[in-house]
C-alpha atoms as a PDB file:
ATOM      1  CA  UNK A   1     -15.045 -15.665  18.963  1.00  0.00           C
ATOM      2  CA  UNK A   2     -17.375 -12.950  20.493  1.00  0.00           C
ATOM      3  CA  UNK A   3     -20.994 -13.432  20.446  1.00  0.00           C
ATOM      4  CA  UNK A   4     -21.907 -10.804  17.504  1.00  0.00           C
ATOM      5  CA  UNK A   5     -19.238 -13.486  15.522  1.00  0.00           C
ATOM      6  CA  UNK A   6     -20.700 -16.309  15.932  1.00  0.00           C
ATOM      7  CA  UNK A   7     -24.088 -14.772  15.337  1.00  0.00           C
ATOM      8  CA  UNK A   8     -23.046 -13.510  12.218  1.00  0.00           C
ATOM      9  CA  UNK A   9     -21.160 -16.734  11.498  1.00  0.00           C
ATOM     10  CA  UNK A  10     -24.436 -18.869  11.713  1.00  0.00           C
ATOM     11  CA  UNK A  11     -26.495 -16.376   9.605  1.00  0.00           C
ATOM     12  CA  UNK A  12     -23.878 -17.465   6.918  1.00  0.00           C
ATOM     13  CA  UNK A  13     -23.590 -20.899   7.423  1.00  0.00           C
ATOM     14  CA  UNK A  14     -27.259 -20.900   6.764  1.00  0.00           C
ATOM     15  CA  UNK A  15     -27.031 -18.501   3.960  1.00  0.00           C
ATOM     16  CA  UNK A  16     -25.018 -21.553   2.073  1.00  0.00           C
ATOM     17  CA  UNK A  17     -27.093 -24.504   2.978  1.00  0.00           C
ATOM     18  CA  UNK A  18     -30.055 -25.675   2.183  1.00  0.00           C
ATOM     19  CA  UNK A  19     -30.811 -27.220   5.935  1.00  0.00           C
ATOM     20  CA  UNK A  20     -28.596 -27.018   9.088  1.00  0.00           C
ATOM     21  CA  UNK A  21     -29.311 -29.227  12.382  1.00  0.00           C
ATOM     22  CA  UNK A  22     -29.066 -27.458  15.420  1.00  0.00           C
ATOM     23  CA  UNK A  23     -26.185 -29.834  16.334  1.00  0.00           C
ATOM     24  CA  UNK A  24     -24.274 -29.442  13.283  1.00  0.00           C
ATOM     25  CA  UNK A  25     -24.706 -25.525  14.097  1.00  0.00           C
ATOM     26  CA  UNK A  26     -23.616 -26.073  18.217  1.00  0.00           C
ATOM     27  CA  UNK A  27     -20.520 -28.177  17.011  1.00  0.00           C
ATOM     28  CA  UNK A  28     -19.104 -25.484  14.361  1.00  0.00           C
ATOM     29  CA  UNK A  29     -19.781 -22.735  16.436  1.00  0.00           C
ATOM     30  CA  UNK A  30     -18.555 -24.454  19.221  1.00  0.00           C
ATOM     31  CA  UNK A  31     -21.927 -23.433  21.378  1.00  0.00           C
ATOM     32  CA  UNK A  32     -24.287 -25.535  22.862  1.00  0.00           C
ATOM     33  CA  UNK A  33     -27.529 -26.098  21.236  1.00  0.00           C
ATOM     34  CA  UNK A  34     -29.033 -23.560  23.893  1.00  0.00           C
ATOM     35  CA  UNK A  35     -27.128 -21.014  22.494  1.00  0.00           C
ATOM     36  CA  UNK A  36     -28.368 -21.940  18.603  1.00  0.00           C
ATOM     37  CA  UNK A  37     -31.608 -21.641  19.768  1.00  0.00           C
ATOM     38  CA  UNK A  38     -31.234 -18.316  21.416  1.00  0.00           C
ATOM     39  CA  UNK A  39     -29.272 -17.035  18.260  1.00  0.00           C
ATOM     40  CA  UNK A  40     -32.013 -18.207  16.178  1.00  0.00           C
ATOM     41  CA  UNK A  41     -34.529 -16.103  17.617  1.00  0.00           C
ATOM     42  CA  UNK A  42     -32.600 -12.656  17.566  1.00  0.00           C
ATOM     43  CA  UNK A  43     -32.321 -13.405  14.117  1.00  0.00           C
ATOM     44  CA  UNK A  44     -36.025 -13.553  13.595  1.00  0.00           C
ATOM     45  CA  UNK A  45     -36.482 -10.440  14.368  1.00  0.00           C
ATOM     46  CA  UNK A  46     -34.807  -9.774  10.595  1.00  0.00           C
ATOM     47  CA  UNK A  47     -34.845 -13.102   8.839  1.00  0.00           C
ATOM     48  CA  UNK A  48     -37.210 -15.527   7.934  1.00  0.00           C
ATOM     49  CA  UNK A  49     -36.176 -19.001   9.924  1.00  0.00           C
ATOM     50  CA  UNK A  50     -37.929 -22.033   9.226  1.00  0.00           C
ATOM     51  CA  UNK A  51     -37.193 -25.000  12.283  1.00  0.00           C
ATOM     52  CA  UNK A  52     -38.200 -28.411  12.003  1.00  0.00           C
ATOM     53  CA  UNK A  53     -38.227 -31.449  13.731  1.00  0.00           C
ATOM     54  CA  UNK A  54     -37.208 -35.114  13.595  1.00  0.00           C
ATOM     55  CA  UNK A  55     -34.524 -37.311  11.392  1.00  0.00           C
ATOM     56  CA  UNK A  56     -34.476 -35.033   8.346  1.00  0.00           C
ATOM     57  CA  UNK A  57     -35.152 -31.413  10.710  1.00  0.00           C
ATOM     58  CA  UNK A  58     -33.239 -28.682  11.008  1.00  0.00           C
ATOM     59  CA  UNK A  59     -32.884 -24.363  10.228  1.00  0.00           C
ATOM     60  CA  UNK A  60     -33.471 -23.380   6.995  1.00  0.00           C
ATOM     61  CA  UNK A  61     -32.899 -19.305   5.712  1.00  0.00           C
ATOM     62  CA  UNK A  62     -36.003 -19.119   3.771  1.00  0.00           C
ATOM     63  CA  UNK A  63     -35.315 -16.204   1.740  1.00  0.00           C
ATOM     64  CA  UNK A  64     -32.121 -14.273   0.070  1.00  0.00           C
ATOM     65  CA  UNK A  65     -33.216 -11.339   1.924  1.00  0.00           C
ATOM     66  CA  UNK A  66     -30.147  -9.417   3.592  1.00  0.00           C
ATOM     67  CA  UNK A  67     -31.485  -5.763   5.409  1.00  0.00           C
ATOM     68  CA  UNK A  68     -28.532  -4.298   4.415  1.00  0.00           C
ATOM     69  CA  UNK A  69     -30.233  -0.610   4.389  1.00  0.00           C
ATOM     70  CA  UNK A  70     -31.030  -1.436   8.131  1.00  0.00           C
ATOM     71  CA  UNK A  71     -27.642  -2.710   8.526  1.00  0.00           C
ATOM     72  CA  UNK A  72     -25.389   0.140   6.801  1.00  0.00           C
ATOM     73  CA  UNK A  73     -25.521   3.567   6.979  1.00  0.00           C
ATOM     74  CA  UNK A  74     -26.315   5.719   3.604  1.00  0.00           C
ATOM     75  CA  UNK A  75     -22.881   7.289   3.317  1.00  0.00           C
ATOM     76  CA  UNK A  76     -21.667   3.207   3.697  1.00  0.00           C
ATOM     77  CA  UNK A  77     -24.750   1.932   0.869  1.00  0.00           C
ATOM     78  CA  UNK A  78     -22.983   4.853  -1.370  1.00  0.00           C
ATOM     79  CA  UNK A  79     -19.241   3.927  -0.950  1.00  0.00           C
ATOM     80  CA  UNK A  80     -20.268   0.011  -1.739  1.00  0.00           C
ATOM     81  CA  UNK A  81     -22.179   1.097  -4.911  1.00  0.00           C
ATOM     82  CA  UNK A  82     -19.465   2.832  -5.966  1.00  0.00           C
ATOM     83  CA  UNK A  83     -16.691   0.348  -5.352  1.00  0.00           C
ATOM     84  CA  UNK A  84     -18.926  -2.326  -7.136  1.00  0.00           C
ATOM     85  CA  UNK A  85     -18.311   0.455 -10.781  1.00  0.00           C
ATOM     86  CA  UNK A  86     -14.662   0.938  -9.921  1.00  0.00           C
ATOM     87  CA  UNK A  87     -12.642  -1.867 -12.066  1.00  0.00           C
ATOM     88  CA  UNK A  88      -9.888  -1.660  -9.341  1.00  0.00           C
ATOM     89  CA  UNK A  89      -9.395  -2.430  -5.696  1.00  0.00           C
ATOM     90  CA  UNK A  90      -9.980   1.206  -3.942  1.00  0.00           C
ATOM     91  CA  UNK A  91      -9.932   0.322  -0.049  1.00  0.00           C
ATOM     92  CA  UNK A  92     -10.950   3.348   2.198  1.00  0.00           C
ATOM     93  CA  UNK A  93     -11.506   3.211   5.864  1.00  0.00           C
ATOM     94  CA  UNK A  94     -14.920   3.378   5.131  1.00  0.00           C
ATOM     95  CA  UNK A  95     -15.653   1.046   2.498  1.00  0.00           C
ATOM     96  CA  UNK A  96     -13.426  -1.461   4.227  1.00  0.00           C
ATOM     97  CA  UNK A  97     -15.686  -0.876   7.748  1.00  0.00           C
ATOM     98  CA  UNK A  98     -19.274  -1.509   5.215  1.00  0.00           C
ATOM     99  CA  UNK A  99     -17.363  -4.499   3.941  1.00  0.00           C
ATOM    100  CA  UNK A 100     -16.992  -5.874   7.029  1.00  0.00           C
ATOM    101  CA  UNK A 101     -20.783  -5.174   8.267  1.00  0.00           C
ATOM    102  CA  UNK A 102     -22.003  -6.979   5.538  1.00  0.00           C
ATOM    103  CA  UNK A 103     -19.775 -10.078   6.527  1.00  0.00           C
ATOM    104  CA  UNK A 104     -19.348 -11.417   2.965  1.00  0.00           C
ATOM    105  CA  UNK A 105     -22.815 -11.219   1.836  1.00  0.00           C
ATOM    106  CA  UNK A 106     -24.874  -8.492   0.944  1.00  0.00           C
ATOM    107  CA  UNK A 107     -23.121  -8.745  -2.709  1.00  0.00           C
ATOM    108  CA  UNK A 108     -23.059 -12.489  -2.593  1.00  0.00           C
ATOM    109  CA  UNK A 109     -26.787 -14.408  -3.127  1.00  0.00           C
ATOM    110  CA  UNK A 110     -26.596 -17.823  -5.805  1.00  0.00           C
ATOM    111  CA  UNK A 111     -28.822 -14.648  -8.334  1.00  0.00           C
ATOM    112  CA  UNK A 112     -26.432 -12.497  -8.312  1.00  0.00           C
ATOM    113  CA  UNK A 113     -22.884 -12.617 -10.418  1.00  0.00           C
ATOM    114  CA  UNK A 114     -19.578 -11.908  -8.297  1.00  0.00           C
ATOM    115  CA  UNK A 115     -18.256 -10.003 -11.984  1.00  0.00           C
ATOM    116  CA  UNK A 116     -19.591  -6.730 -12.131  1.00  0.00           C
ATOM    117  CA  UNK A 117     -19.816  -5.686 -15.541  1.00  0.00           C
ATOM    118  CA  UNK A 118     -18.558  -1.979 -16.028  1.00  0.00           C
ATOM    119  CA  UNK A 119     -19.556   0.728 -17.921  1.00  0.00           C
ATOM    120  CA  UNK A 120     -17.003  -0.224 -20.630  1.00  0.00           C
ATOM    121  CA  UNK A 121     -16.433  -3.414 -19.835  1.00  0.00           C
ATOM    122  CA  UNK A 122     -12.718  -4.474 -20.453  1.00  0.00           C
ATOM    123  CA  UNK A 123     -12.445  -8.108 -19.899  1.00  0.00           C
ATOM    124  CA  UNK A 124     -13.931 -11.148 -17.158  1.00  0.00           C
ATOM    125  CA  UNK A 125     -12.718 -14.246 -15.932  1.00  0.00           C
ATOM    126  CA  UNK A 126     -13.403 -17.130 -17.986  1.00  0.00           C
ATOM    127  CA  UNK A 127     -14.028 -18.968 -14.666  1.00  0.00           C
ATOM    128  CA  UNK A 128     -18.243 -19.532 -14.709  1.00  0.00           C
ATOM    129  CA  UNK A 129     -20.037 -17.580 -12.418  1.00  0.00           C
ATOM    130  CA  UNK A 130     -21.485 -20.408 -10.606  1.00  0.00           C
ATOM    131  CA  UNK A 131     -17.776 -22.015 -10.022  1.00  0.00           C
ATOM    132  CA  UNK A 132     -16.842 -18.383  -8.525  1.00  0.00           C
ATOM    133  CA  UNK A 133     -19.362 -17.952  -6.272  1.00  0.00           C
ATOM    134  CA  UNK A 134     -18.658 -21.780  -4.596  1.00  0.00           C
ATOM    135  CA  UNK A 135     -14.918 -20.564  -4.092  1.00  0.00           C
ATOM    136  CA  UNK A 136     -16.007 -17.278  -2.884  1.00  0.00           C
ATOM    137  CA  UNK A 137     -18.076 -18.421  -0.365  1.00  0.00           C
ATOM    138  CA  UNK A 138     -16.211 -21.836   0.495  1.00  0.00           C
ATOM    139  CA  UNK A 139     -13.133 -19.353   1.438  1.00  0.00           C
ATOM    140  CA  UNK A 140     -15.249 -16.914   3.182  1.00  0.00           C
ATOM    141  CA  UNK A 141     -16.712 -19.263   5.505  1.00  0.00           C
ATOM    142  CA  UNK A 142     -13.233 -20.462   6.187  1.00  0.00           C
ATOM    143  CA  UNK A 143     -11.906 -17.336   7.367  1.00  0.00           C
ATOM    144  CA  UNK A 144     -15.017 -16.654   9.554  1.00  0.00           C
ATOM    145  CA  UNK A 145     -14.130 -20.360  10.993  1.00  0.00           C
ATOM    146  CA  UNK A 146     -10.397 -20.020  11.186  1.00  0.00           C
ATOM    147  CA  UNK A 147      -9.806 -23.260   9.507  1.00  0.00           C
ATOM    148  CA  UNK A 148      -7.075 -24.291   7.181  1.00  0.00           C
ATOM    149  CA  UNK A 149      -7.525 -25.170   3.314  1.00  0.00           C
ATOM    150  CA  UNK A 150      -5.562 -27.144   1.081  1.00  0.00           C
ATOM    151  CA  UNK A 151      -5.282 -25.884  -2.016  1.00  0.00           C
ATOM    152  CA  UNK A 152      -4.070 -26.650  -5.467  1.00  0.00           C
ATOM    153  CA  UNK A 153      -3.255 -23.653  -7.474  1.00  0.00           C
ATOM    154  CA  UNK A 154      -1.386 -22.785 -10.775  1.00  0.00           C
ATOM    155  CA  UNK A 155       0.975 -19.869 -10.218  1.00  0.00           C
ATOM    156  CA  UNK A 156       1.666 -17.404 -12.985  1.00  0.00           C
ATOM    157  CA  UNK A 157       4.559 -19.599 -14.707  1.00  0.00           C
ATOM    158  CA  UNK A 158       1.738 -22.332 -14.829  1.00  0.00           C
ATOM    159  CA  UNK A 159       2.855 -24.398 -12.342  1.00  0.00           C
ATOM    160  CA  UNK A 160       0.391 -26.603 -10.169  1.00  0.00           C
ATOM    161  CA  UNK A 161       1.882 -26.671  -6.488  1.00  0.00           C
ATOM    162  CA  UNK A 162      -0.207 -28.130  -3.391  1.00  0.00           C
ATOM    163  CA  UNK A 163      -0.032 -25.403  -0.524  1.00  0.00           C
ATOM    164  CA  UNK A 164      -1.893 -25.460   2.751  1.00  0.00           C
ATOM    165  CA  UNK A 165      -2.929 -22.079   3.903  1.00  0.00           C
ATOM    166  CA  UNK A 166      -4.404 -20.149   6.460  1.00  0.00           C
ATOM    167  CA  UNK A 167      -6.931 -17.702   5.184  1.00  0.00           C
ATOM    168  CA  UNK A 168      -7.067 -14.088   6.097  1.00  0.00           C
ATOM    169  CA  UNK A 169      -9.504 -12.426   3.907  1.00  0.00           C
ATOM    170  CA  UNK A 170     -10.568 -11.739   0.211  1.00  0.00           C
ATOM    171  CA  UNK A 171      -9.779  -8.737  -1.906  1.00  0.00           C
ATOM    172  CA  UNK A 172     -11.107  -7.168  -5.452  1.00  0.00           C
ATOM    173  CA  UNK A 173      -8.088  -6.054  -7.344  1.00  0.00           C
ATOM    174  CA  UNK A 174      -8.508  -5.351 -10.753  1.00  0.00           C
ATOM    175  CA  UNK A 175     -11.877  -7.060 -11.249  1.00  0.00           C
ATOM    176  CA  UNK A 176     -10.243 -10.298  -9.877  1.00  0.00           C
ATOM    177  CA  UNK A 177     -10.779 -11.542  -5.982  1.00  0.00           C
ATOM    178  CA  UNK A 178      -7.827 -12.899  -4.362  1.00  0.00           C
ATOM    179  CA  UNK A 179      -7.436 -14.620  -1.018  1.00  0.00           C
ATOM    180  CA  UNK A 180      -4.710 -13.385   1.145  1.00  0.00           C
ATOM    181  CA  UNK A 181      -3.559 -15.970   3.396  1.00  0.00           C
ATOM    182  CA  UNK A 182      -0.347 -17.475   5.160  1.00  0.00           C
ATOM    183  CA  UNK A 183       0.917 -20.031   3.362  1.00  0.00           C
ATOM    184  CA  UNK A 184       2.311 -22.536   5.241  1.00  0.00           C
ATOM    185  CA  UNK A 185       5.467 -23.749   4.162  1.00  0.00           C
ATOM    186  CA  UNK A 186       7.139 -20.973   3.533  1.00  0.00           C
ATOM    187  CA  UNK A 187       5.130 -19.177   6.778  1.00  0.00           C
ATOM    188  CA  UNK A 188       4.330 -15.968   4.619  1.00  0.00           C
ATOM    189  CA  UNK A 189       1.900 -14.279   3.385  1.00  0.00           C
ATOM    190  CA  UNK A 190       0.617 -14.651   0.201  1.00  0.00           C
ATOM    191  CA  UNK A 191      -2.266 -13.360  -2.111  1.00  0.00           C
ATOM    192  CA  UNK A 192      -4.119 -16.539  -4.057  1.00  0.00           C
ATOM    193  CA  UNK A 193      -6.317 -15.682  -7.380  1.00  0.00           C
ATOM    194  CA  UNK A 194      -9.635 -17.535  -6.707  1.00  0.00           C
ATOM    195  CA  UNK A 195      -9.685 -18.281 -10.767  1.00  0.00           C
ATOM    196  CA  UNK A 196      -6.441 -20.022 -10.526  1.00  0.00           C
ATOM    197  CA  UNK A 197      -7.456 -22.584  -7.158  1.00  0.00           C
ATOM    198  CA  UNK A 198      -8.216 -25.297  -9.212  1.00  0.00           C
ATOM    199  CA  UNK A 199      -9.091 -28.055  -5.903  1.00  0.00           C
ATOM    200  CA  UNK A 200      -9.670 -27.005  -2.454  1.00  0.00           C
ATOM    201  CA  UNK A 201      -9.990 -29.181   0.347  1.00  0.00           C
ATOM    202  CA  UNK A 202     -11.874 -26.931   3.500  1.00  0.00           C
ATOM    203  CA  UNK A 203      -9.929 -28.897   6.621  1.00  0.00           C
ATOM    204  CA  UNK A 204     -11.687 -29.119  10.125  1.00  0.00           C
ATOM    205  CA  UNK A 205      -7.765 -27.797  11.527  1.00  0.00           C
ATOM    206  CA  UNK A 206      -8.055 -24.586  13.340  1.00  0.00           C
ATOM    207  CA  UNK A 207      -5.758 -21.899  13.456  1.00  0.00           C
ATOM    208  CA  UNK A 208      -4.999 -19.009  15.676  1.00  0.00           C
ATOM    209  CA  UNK A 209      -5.313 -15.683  14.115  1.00  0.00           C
ATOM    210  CA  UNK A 210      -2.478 -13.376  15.538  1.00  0.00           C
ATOM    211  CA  UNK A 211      -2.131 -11.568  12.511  1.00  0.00           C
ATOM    212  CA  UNK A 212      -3.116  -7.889  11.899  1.00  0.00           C
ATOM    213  CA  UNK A 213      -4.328  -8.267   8.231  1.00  0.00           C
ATOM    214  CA  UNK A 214      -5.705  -5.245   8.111  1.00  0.00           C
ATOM    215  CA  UNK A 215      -2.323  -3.138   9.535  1.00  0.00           C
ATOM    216  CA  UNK A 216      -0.219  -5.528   7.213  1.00  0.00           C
ATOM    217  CA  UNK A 217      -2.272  -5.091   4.115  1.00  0.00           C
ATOM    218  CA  UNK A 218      -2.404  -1.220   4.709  1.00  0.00           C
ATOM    219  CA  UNK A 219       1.380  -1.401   5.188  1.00  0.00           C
ATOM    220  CA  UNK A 220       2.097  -2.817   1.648  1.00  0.00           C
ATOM    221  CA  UNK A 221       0.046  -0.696  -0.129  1.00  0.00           C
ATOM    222  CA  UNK A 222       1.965   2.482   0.788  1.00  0.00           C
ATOM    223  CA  UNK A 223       3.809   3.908  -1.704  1.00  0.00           C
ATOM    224  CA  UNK A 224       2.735   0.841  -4.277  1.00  0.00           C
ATOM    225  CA  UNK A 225       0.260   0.768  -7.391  1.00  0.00           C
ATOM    226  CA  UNK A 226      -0.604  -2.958  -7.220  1.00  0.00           C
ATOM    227  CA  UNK A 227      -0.483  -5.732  -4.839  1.00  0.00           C
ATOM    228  CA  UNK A 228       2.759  -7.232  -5.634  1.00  0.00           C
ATOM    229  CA  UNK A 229       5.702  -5.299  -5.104  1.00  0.00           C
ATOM    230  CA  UNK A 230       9.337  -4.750  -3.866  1.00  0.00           C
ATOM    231  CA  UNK A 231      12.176  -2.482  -2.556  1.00  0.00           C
ATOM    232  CA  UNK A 232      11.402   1.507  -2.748  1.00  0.00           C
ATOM    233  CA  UNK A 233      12.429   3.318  -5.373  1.00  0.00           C
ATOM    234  CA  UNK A 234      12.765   7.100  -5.989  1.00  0.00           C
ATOM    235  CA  UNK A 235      11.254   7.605  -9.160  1.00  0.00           C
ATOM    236  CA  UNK A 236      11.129  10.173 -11.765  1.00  0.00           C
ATOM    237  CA  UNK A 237       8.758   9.999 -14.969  1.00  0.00           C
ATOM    238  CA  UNK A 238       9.278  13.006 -17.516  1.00  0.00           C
ATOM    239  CA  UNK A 239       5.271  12.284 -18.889  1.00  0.00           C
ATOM    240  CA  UNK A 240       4.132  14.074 -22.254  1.00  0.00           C
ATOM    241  CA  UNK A 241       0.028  14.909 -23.063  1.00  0.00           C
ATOM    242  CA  UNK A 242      -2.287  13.035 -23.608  1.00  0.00           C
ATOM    243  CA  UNK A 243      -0.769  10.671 -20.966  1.00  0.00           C
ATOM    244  CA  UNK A 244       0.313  13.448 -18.551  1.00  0.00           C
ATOM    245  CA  UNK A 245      -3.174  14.607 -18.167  1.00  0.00           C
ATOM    246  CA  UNK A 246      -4.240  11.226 -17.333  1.00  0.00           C
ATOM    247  CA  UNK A 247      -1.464  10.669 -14.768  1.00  0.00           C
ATOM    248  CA  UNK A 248      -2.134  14.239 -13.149  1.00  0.00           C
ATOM    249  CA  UNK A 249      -5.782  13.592 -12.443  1.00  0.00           C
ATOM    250  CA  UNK A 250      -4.851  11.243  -9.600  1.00  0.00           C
ATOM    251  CA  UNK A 251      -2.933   9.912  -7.163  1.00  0.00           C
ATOM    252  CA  UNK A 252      -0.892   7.247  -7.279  1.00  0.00           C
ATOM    253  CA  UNK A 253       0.779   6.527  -4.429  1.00  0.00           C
ATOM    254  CA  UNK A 254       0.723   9.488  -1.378  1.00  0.00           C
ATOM    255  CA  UNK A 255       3.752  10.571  -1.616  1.00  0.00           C
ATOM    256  CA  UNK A 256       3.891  11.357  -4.885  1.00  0.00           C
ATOM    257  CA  UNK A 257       4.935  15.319  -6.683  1.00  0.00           C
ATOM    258  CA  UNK A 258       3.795  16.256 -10.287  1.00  0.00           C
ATOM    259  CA  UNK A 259       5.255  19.705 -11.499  1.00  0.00           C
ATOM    260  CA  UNK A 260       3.550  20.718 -14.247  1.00  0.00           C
ATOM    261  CA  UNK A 261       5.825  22.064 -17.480  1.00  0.00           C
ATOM    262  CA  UNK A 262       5.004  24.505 -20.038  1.00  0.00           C
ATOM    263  CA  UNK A 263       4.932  22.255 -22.902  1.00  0.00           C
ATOM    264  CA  UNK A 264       1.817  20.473 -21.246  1.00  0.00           C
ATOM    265  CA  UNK A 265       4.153  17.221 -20.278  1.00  0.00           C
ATOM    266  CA  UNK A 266       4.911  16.982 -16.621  1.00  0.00           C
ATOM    267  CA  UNK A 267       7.312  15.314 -13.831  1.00  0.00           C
ATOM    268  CA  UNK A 268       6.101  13.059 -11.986  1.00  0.00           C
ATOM    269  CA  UNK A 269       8.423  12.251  -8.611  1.00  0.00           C
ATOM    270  CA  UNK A 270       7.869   9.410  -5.956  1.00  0.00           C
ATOM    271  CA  UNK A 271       9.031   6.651  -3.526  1.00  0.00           C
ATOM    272  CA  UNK A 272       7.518   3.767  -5.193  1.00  0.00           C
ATOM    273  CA  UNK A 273       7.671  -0.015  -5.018  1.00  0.00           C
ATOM    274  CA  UNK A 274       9.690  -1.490  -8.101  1.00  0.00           C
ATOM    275  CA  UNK A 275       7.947  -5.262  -9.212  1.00  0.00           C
ATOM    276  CA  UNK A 276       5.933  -6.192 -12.076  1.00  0.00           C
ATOM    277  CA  UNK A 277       3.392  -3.744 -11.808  1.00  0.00           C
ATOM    278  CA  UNK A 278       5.089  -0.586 -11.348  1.00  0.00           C
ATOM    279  CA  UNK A 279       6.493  -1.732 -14.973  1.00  0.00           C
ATOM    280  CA  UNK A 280       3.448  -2.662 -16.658  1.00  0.00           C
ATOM    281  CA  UNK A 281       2.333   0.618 -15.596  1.00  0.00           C
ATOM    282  CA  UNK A 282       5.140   2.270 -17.208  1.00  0.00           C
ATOM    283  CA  UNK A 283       4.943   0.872 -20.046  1.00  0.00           C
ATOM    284  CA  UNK A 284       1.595   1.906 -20.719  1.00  0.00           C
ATOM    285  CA  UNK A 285       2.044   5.310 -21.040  1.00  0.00           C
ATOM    286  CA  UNK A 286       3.811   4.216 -24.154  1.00  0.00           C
ATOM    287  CA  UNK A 287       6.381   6.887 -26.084  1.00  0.00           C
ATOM    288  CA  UNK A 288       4.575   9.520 -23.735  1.00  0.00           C
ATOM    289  CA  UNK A 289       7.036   8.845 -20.868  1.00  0.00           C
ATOM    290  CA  UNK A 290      10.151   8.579 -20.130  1.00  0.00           C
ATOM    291  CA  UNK A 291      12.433   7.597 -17.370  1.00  0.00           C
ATOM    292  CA  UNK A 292      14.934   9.728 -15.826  1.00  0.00           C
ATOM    293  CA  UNK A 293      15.383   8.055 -12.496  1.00  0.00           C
ATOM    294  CA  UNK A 294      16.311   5.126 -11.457  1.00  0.00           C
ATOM    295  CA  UNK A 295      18.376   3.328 -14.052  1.00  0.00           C
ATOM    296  CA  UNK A 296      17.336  -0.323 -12.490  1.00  0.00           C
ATOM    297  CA  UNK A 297      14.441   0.447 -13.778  1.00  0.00           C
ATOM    298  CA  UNK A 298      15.562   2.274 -17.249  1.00  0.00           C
ATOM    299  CA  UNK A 299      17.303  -1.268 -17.837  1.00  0.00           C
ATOM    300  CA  UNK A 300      14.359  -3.616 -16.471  1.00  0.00           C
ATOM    301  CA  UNK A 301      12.230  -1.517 -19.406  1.00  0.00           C
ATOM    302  CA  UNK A 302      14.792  -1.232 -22.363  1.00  0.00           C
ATOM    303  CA  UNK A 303      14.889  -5.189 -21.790  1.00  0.00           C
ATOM    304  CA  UNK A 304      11.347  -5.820 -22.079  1.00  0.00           C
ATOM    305  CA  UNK A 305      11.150  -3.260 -24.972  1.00  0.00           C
ATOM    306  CA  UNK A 306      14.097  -5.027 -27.012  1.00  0.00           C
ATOM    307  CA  UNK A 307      12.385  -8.531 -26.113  1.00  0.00           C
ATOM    308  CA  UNK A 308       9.124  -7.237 -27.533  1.00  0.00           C
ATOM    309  CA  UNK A 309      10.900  -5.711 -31.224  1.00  0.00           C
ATOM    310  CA  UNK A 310      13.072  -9.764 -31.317  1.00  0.00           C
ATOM    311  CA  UNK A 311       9.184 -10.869 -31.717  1.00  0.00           C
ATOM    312  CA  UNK A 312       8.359  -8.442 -35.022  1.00  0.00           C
ATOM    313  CA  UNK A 313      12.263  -8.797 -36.725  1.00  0.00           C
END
């Protein structure tokens, strides 16, 4: 790992623990104790190091103090504020760049709540704050590290499966953080709900990191509304008000058309991703919308919709 890594990498190990020895710090970083001490005093010149001596010695952060406004630049300090109000997962070039400065951090001291309440605040994890923020930072210090995790985790049908995994790097989707990692078994990549990792082992096994997470991540997110997804699709939504306006006032994916009608309703066209959350999203709009194109996915709704009316008969 370069130097500005492993600098950054110590300032967090010592962010999460109450006292480090200089050995313990040499052997993760894989330094010699030289190099913690040198480390140590370039970051003195921001943060407030204690170092003692003896059995019980070691570095201690002595304050929650992060100089983030000497750190970022005020265009960056903007973007993060507003990403913290935004219930979903916007990722922009340069939000993802002030992310990355502030190493997993800035937003991340034992005061301060991972959930961000917003203005109209929809629903949270039922998950404790406290139990979060261990995950949170247990995973983040594992991808800084490279190391494997085992992991138990309940999957959406409720099932509890034991994976090992190799973790990339957290996102916010939706209010909820998710680790996207390689699983190992099945050698793909995979996105893990922190809420849902219900025993974690962190594993002193290394791994190599040949993946571009960044380029792969970017690359499933085109032409998709969510993080799980499938096969293109060209679709076609006929959209009536008050939905329409909604739909109109943004954009979905990049390729997408809207012609606006006379009536107020408009046609929405694009090259989407079909999966579960292109149809939730349908399905939404309510009797506002309907679908002209594809019929896979005319069918995949009408099923859901007659399921649904079984419930109230």
């Amino acid at each position: 790992m370069s130097e500005l890594g492993n600098v950054l990498r110590m300032l967090y190990i010592l962010k999460n623990r109450r006292k480090v020895k200089g050995a313990e710090l040499a052997e993760e970083l894989e330094i010699d104790i030289r190099q913690v001490r040198r480390y140590k005093r370039e970051l003195m010149e921001y943060f407030d190091i204690e170092a003692t001596s003896g059995p019980d010695g070691g570095y201690v952060l002595k304050d929650q103090y992060f100089p983030f406004k000497e750190i970022l630049t005020k265009k960056e300090v903007s973007n993060l504020k507003r990403a913290i109000d935004t219930i979903g997962y916007q990722d922009t070039t340069g939000l993802s760049k002030a992310i990355d400065k502030i190493n997993f951090t800035i937003l991340n001291s034992s005061n301060e709540s991972l959930i961000c309440e917003q203005i109209i605040p929809y629903s949270r994890p039922r998950i404790s704050s406290e139990e979060i923020n261990k995950i949170y930072n247990d995973m983040s210090l594992a991808i800084l590290s490279c190391k494997e995790i085992i992991i138990k985790y309940i999957d959406n049908k409720g099932i509890l499966t034991r994976r090992i995994i190799q973790p990339h790097k957290i996102l916010n989707f939706k209010g909820e953080y998710y680790l996207v990692s390689t699983c190992t078994f099945k050698n793909e990549i995979r996105y893990f709900k922190l809420v849902r990792i219900k025993e974690y082992i962190l594993t002193d096994k290394k791994f190599e990191k040949k993946l571009d997470i960044d380029k792969i991540l970017d690359e499933s997110r085109k032409n998709s509304i969510g993080i799980f997804s499938g096969e293109i699709i060209r679709l076609e939504l006929e959209i009536a008000p008050p939905m329409a306006n909604t739909i109109k006032e943004r954009i979905w994916v990049e390729n997408q058309e809207i012609i606006e009608l006379e009536d107020g309703k408009i046609i929405l066209k694009a090259d989407m991703k079909e999966g579960p959350e292109l149809i939730s999203w349908v399905l939404s709009m309510g009797d506002t919308v309907k679908i002209n194109s594809p019929e896979s996915l005319k069918s995949e709704i009408k099923k859901k919709i007659q399921n649904i009316l079984k419930k109230y008969n």
